[in-house]
C-alpha atoms as a PDB file:
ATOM      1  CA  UNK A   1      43.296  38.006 111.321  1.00  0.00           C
ATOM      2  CA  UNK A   2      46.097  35.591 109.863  1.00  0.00           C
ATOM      3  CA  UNK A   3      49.352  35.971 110.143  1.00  0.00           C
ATOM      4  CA  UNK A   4      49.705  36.592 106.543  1.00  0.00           C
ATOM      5  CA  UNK A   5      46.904  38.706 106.080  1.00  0.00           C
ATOM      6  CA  UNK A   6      48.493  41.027 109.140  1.00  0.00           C
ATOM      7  CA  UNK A   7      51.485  40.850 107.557  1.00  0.00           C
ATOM      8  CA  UNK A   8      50.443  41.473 103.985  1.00  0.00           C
ATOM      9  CA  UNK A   9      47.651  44.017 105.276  1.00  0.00           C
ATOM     10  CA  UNK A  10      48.602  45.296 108.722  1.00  0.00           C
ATOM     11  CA  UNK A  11      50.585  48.250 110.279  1.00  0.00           C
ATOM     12  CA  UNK A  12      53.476  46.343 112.242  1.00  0.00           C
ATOM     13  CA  UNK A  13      56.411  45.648 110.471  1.00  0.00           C
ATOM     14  CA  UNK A  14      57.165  41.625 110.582  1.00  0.00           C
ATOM     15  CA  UNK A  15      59.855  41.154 108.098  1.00  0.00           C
ATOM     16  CA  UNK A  16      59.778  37.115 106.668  1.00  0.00           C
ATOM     17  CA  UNK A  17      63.201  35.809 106.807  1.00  0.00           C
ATOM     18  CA  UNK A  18      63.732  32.908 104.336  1.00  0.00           C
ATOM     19  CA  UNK A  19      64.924  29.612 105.699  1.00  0.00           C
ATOM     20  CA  UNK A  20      68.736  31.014 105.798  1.00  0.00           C
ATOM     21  CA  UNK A  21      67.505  34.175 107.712  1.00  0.00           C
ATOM     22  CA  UNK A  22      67.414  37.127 105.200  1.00  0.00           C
ATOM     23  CA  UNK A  23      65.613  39.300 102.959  1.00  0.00           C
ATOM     24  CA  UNK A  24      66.459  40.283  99.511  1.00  0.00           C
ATOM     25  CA  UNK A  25      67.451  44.244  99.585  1.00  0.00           C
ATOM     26  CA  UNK A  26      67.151  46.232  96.138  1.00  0.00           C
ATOM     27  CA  UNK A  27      68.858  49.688  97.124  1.00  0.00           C
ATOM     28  CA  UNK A  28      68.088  52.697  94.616  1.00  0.00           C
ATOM     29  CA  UNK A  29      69.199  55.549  94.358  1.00  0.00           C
ATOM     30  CA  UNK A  30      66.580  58.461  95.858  1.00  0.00           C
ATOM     31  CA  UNK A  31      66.809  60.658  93.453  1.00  0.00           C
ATOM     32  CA  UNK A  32      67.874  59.454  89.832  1.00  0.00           C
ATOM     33  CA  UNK A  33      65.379  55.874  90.134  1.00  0.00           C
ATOM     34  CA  UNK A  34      68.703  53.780  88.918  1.00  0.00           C
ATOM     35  CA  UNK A  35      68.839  50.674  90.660  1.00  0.00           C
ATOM     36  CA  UNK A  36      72.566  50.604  92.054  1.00  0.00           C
ATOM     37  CA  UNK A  37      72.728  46.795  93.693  1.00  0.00           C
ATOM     38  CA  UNK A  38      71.326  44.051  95.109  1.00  0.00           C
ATOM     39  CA  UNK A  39      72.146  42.507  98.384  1.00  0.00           C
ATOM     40  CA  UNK A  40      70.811  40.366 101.373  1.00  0.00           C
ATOM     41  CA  UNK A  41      69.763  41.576 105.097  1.00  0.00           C
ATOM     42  CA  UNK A  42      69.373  39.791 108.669  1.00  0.00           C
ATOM     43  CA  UNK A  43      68.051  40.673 111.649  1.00  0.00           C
ATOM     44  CA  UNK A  44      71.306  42.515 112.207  1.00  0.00           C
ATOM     45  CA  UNK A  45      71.466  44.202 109.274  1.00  0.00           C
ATOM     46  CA  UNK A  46      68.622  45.546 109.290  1.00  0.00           C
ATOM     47  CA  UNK A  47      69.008  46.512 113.003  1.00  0.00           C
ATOM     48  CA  UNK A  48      72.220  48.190 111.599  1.00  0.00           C
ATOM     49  CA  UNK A  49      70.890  49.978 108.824  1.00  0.00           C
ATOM     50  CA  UNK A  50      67.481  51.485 110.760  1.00  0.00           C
ATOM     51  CA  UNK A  51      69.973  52.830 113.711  1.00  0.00           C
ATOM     52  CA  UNK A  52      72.462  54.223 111.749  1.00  0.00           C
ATOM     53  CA  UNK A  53      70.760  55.111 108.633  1.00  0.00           C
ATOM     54  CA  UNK A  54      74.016  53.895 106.673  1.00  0.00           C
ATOM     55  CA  UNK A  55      72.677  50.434 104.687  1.00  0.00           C
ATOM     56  CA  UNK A  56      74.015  47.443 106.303  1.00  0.00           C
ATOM     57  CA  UNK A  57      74.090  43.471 104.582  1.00  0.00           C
ATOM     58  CA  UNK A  58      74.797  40.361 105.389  1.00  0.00           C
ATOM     59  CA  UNK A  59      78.116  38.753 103.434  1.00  0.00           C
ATOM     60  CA  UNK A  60      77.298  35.162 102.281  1.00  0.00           C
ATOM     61  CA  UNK A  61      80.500  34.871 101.163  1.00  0.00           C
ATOM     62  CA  UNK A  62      82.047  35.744 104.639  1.00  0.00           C
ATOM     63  CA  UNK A  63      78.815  34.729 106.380  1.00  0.00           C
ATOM     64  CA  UNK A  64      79.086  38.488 108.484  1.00  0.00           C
ATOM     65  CA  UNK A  65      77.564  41.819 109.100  1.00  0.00           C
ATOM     66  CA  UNK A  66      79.148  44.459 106.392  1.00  0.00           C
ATOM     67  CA  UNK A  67      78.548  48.183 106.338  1.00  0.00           C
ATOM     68  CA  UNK A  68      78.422  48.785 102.538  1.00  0.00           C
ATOM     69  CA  UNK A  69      81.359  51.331 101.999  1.00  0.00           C
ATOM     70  CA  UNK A  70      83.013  50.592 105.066  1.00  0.00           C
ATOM     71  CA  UNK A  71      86.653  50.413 103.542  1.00  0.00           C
ATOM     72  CA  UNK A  72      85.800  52.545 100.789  1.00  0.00           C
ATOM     73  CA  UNK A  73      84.219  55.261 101.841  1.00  0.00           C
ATOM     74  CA  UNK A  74      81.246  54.592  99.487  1.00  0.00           C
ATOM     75  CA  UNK A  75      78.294  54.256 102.140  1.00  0.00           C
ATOM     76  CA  UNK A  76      74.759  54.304 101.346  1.00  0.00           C
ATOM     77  CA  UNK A  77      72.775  57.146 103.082  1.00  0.00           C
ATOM     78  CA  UNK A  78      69.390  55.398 103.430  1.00  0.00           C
ATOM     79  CA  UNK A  79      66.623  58.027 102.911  1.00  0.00           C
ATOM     80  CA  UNK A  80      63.789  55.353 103.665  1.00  0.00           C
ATOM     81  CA  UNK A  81      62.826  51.850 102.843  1.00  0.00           C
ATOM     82  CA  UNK A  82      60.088  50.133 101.437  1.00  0.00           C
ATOM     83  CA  UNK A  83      58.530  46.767 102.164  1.00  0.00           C
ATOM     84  CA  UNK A  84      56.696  44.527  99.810  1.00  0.00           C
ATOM     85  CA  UNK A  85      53.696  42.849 100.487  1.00  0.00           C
ATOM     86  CA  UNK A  86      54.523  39.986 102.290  1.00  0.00           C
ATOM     87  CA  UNK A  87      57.320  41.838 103.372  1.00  0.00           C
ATOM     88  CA  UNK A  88      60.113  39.271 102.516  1.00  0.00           C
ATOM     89  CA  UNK A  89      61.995  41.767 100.230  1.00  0.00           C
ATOM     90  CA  UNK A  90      63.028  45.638 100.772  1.00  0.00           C
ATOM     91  CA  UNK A  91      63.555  48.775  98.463  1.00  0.00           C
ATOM     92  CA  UNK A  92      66.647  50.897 100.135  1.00  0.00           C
ATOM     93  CA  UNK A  93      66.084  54.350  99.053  1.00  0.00           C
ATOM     94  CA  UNK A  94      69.594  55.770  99.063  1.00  0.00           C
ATOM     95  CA  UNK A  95      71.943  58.529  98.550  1.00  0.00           C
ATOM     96  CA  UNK A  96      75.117  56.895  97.508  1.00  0.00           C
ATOM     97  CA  UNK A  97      78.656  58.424  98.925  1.00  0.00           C
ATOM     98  CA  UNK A  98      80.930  57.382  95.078  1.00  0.00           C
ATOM     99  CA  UNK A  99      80.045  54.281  93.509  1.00  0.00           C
ATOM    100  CA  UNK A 100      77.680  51.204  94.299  1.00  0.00           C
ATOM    101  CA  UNK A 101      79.945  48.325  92.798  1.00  0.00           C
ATOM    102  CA  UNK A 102      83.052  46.543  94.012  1.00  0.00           C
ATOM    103  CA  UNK A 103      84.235  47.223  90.409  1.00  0.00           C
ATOM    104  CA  UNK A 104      83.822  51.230  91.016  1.00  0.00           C
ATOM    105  CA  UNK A 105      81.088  51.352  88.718  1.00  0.00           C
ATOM    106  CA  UNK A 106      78.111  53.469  89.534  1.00  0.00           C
ATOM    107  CA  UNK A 107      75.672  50.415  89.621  1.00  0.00           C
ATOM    108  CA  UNK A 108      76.544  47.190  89.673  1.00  0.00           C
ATOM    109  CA  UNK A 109      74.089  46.646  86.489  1.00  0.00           C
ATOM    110  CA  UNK A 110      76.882  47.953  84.104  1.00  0.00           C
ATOM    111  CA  UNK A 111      76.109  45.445  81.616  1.00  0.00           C
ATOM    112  CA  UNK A 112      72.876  44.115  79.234  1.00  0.00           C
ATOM    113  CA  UNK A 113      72.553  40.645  78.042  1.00  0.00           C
ATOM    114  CA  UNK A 114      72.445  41.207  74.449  1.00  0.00           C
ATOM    115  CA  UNK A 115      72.117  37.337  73.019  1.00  0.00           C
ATOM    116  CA  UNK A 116      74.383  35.189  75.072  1.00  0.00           C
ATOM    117  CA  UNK A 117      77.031  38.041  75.311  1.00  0.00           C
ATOM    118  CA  UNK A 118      76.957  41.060  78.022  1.00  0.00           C
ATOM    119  CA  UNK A 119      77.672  44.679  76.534  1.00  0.00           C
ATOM    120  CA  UNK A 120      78.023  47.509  77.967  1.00  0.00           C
ATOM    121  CA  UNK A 121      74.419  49.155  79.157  1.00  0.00           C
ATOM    122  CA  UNK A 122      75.119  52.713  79.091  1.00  0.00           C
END
């Protein structure tokens, strides 16, 4: 078997870190469906995240491990997570501890494009 038809069809889990060493993370929440962010994970993040069960990125803008809420108080209680296909990108299932955003929004997809101008999307 190939190593993308294990991956894509196979039991083990062998994430595919792009060329800067993450995955793309889409964390929902578990019970309403609303998509509350979207972040990136490495190795250690992930790591983080399956032995805590509290979800755990990687900052590109600091280029470091962050515990989402870790200031705030805001974690993310990971209930489980799915992998794609090719398993390059992850679904956090979550229950979230106050808001998602940095802005205290509940998600940080507050806003619609409507045209060229972004309204509110509640």
């Amino acid at each position: 078997m190939s190593t993308d038809t294990a991956r894509e069809q196979g039991s083990a889990f062998s994430p595919k870190f792009d060329a800067a060493g993450l995955l793309s993370a889409v964390v929902q929440d578990a019970s309403s469906g609303e998509i509350l962010m979207v972040a990136f994970m490495d190795e250690r993040a992930l790591a983080a995240t399956q032995d805590t069960g509290i979800a755990h990125f990687h900052s590109r803008s600091r280029n470091a491990l962050w515990k989402k809420g870790e200031t705030s108080g805001n974690v993310l209680h990971v209930e489980r997570i799915l992998v794609d296909c090719d398993q390059d990108a992850l679904v956090l299932k979550v229950r979230p501890a106050g808001p998602a955003c940095h802005t205290g929004a509940r998600s940080c997809f507050y806003r619609r494009l409507d045209g060229n101008s972004l309204v509110p999307s509640g």
